[in-house]
C-alpha atoms as a PDB file:
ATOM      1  CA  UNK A   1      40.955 -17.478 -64.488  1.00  0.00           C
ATOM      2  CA  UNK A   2      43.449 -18.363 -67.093  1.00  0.00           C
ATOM      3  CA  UNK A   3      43.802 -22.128 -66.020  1.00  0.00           C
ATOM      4  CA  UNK A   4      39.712 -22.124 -66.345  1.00  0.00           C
ATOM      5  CA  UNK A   5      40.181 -20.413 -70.046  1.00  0.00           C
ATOM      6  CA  UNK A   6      42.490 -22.910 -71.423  1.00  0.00           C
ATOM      7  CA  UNK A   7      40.182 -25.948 -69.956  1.00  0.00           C
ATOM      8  CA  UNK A   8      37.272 -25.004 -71.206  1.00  0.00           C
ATOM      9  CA  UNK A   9      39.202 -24.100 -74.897  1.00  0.00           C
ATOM     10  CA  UNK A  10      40.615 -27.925 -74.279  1.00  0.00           C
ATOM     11  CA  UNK A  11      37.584 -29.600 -73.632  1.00  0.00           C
ATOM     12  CA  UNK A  12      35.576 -27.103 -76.596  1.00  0.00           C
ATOM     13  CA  UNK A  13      38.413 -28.326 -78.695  1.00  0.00           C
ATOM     14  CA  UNK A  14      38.546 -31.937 -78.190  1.00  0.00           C
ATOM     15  CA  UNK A  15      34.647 -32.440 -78.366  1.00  0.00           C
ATOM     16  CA  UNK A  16      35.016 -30.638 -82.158  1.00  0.00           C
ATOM     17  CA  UNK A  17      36.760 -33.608 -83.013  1.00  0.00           C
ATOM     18  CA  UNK A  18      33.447 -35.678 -82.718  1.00  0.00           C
ATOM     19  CA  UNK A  19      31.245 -33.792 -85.504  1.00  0.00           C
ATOM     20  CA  UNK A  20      34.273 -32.269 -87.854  1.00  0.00           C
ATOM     21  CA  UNK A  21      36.607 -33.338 -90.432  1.00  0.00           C
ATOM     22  CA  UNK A  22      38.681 -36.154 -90.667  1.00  0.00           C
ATOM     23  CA  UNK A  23      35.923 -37.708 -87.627  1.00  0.00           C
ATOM     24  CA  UNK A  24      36.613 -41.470 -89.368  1.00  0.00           C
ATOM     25  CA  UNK A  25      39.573 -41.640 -87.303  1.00  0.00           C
ATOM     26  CA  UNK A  26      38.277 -41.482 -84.245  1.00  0.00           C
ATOM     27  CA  UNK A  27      37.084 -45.256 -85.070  1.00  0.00           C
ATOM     28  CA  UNK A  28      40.015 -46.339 -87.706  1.00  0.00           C
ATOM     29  CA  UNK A  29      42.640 -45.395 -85.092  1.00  0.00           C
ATOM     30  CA  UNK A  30      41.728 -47.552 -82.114  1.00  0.00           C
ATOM     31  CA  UNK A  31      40.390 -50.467 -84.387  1.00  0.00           C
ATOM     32  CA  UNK A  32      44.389 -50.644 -85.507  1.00  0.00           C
ATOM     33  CA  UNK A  33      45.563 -50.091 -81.953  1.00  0.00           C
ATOM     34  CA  UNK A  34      43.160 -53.161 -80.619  1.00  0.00           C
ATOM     35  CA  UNK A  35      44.680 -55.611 -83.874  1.00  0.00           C
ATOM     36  CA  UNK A  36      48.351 -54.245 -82.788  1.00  0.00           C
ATOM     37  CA  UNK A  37      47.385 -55.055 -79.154  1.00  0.00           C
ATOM     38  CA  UNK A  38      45.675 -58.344 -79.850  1.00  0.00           C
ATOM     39  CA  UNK A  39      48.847 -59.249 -82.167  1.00  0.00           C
ATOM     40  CA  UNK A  40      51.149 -58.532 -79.354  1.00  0.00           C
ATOM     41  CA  UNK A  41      49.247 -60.477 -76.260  1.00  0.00           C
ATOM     42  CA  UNK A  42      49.319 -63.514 -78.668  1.00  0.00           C
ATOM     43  CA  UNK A  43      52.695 -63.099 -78.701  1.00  0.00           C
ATOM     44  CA  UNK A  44      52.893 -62.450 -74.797  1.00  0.00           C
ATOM     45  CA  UNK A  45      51.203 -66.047 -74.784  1.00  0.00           C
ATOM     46  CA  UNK A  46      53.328 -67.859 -76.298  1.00  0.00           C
ATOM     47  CA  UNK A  47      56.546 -66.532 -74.463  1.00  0.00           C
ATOM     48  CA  UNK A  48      55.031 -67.004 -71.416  1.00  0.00           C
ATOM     49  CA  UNK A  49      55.155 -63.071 -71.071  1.00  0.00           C
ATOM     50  CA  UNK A  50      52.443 -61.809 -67.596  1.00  0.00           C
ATOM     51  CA  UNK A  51      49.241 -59.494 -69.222  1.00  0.00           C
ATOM     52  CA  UNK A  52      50.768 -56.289 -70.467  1.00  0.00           C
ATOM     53  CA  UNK A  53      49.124 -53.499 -67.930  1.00  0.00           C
ATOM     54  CA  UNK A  54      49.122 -55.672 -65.040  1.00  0.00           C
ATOM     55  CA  UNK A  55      52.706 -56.482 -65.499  1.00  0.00           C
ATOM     56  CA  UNK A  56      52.997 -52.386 -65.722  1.00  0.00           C
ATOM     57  CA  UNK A  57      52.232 -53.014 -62.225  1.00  0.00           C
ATOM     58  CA  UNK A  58      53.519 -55.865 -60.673  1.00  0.00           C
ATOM     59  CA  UNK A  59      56.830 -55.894 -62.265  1.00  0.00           C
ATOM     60  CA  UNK A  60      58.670 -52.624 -61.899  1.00  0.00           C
ATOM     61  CA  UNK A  61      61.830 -54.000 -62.701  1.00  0.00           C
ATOM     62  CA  UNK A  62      60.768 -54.653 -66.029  1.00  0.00           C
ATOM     63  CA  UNK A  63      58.341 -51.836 -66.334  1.00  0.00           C
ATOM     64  CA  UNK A  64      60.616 -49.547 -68.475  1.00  0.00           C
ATOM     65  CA  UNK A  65      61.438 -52.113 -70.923  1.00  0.00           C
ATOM     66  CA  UNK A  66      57.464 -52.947 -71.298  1.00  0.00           C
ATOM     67  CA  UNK A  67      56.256 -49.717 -71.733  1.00  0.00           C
ATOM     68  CA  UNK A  68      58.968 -48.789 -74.347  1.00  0.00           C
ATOM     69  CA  UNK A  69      58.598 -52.146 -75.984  1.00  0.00           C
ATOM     70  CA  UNK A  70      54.633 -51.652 -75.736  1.00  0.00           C
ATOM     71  CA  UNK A  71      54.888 -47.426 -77.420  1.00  0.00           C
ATOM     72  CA  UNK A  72      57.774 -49.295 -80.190  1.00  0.00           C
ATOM     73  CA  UNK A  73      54.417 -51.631 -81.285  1.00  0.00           C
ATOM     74  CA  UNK A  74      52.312 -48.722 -81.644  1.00  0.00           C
ATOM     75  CA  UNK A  75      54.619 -46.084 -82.404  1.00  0.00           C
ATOM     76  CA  UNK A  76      53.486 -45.772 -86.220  1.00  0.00           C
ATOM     77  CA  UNK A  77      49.988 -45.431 -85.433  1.00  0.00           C
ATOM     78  CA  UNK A  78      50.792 -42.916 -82.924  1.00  0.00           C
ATOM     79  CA  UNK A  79      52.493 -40.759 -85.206  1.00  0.00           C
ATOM     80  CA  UNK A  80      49.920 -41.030 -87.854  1.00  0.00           C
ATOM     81  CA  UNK A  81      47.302 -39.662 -84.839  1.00  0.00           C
ATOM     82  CA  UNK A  82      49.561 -37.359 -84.079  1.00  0.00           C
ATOM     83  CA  UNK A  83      49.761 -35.878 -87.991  1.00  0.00           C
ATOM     84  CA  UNK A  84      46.338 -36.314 -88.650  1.00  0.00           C
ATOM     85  CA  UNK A  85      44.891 -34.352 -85.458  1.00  0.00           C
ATOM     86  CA  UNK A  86      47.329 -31.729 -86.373  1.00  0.00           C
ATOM     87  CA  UNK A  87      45.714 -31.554 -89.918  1.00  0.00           C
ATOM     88  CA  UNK A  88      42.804 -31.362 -88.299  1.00  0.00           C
ATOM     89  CA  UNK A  89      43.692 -28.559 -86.451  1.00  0.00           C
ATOM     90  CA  UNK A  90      44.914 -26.313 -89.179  1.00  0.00           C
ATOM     91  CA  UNK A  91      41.942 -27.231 -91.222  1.00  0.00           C
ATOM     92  CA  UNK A  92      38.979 -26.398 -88.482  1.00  0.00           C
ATOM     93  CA  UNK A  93      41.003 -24.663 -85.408  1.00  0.00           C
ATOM     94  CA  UNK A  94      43.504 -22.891 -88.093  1.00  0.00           C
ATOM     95  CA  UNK A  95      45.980 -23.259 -85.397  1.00  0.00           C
ATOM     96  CA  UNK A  96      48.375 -26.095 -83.703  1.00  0.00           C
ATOM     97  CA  UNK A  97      48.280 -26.813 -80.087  1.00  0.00           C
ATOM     98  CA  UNK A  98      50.886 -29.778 -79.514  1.00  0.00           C
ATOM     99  CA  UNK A  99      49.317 -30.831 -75.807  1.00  0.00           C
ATOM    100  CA  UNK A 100      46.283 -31.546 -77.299  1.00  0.00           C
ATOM    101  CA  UNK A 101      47.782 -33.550 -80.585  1.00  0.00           C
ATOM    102  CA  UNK A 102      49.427 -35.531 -77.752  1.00  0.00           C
ATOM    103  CA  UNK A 103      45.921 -36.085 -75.851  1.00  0.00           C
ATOM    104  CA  UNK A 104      44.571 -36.762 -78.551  1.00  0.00           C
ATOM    105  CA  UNK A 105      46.900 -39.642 -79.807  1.00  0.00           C
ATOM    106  CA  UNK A 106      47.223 -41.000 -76.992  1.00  0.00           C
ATOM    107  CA  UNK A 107      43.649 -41.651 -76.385  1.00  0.00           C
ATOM    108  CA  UNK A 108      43.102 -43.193 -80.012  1.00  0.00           C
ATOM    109  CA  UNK A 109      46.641 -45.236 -79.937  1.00  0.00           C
ATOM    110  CA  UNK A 110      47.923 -45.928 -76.894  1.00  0.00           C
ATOM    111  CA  UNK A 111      44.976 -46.508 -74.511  1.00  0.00           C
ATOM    112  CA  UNK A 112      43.062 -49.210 -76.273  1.00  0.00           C
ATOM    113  CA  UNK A 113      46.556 -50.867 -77.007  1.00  0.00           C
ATOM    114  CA  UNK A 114      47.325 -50.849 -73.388  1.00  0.00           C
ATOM    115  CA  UNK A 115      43.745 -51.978 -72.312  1.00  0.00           C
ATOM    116  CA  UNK A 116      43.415 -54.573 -74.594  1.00  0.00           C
ATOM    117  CA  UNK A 117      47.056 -56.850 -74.975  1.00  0.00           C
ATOM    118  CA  UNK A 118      46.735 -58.226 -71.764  1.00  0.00           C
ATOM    119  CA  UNK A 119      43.258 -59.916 -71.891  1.00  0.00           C
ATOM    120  CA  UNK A 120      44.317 -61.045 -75.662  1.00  0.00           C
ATOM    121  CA  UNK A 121      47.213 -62.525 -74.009  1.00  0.00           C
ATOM    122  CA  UNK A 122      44.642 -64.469 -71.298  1.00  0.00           C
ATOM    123  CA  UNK A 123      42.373 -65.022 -73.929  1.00  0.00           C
ATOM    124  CA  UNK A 124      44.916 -66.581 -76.282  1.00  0.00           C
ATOM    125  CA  UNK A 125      46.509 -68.789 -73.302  1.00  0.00           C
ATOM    126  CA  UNK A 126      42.782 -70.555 -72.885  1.00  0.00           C
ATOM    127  CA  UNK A 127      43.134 -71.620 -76.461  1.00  0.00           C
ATOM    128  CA  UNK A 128      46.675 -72.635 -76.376  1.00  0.00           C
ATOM    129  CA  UNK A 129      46.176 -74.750 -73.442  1.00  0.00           C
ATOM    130  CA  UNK A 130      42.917 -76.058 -74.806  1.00  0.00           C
ATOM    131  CA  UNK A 131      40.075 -77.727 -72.807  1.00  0.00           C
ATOM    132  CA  UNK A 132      40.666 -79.000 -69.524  1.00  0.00           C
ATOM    133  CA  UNK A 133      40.761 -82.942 -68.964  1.00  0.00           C
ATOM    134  CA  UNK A 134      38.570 -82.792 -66.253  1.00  0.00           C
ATOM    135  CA  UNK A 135      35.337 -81.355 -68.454  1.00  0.00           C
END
């Protein structure tokens, strides 16, 4: 009954964040993560680097090094999540609950960073190889 208690507290929680204070990050904080993540598959291009998530993937010996090097890119914004959902918190909740800072953060940071540097890094190698002769 307990587990049931603290999911439906999560989820009553998390859907506050739509309609409350502070709600202006909930669109700020994944428009910076998709220019970090666009910034970074351009780079990807033009080292030759594979599409970020895939290569999460397909490369596990370098997996460790991408992910860190992927969380060092957006590690700012992820803190700045992180301190304004636990404003947030104190202001409407009046209390902190860390698990759901993290959630939270990663959500607004991370995921749109990870879903988006890999097709900037396809899109960007179709304009640095240009048109095709053959068209």
């Amino acid at each position: 009954m307990q587990d049931q208690d603290l999911l439906s507290r999560v989820a009553e929680n998390l859907t506050g964040r739509l309609h409350g204070p502070l709600q202006f990050r909930l669109l700020i904080q994944p428009l910076v993560a998709t220019v970090l993540a666009i910034k970074s598959g351009i780079a990807d291009a033009r080292t030759g680097q594979p599409a970020y998530f895939w290569s999460l993937f397909t490369d596990p010996a370098n997996r460790g090094a991408r992910l860190r090097e992927g969380f060092k890119s957006v590690t700012k914004l992820f803190i700045v999540a992180c301190i304004l959902d636990v404003i947030y918190q104190l202001i409407v909740i009046k209390r902190v609950y860390p698990g759901e800072t993290i959630l939270v953060a990663l959500v607004l940071a991370f995921i749109p960073y990870l879903l988006i540097r890999g097709p900037a890094n396809r899109i960007a190698r179709l304009f640095r190889s240009g048109p095709s002769k053959g068209a």
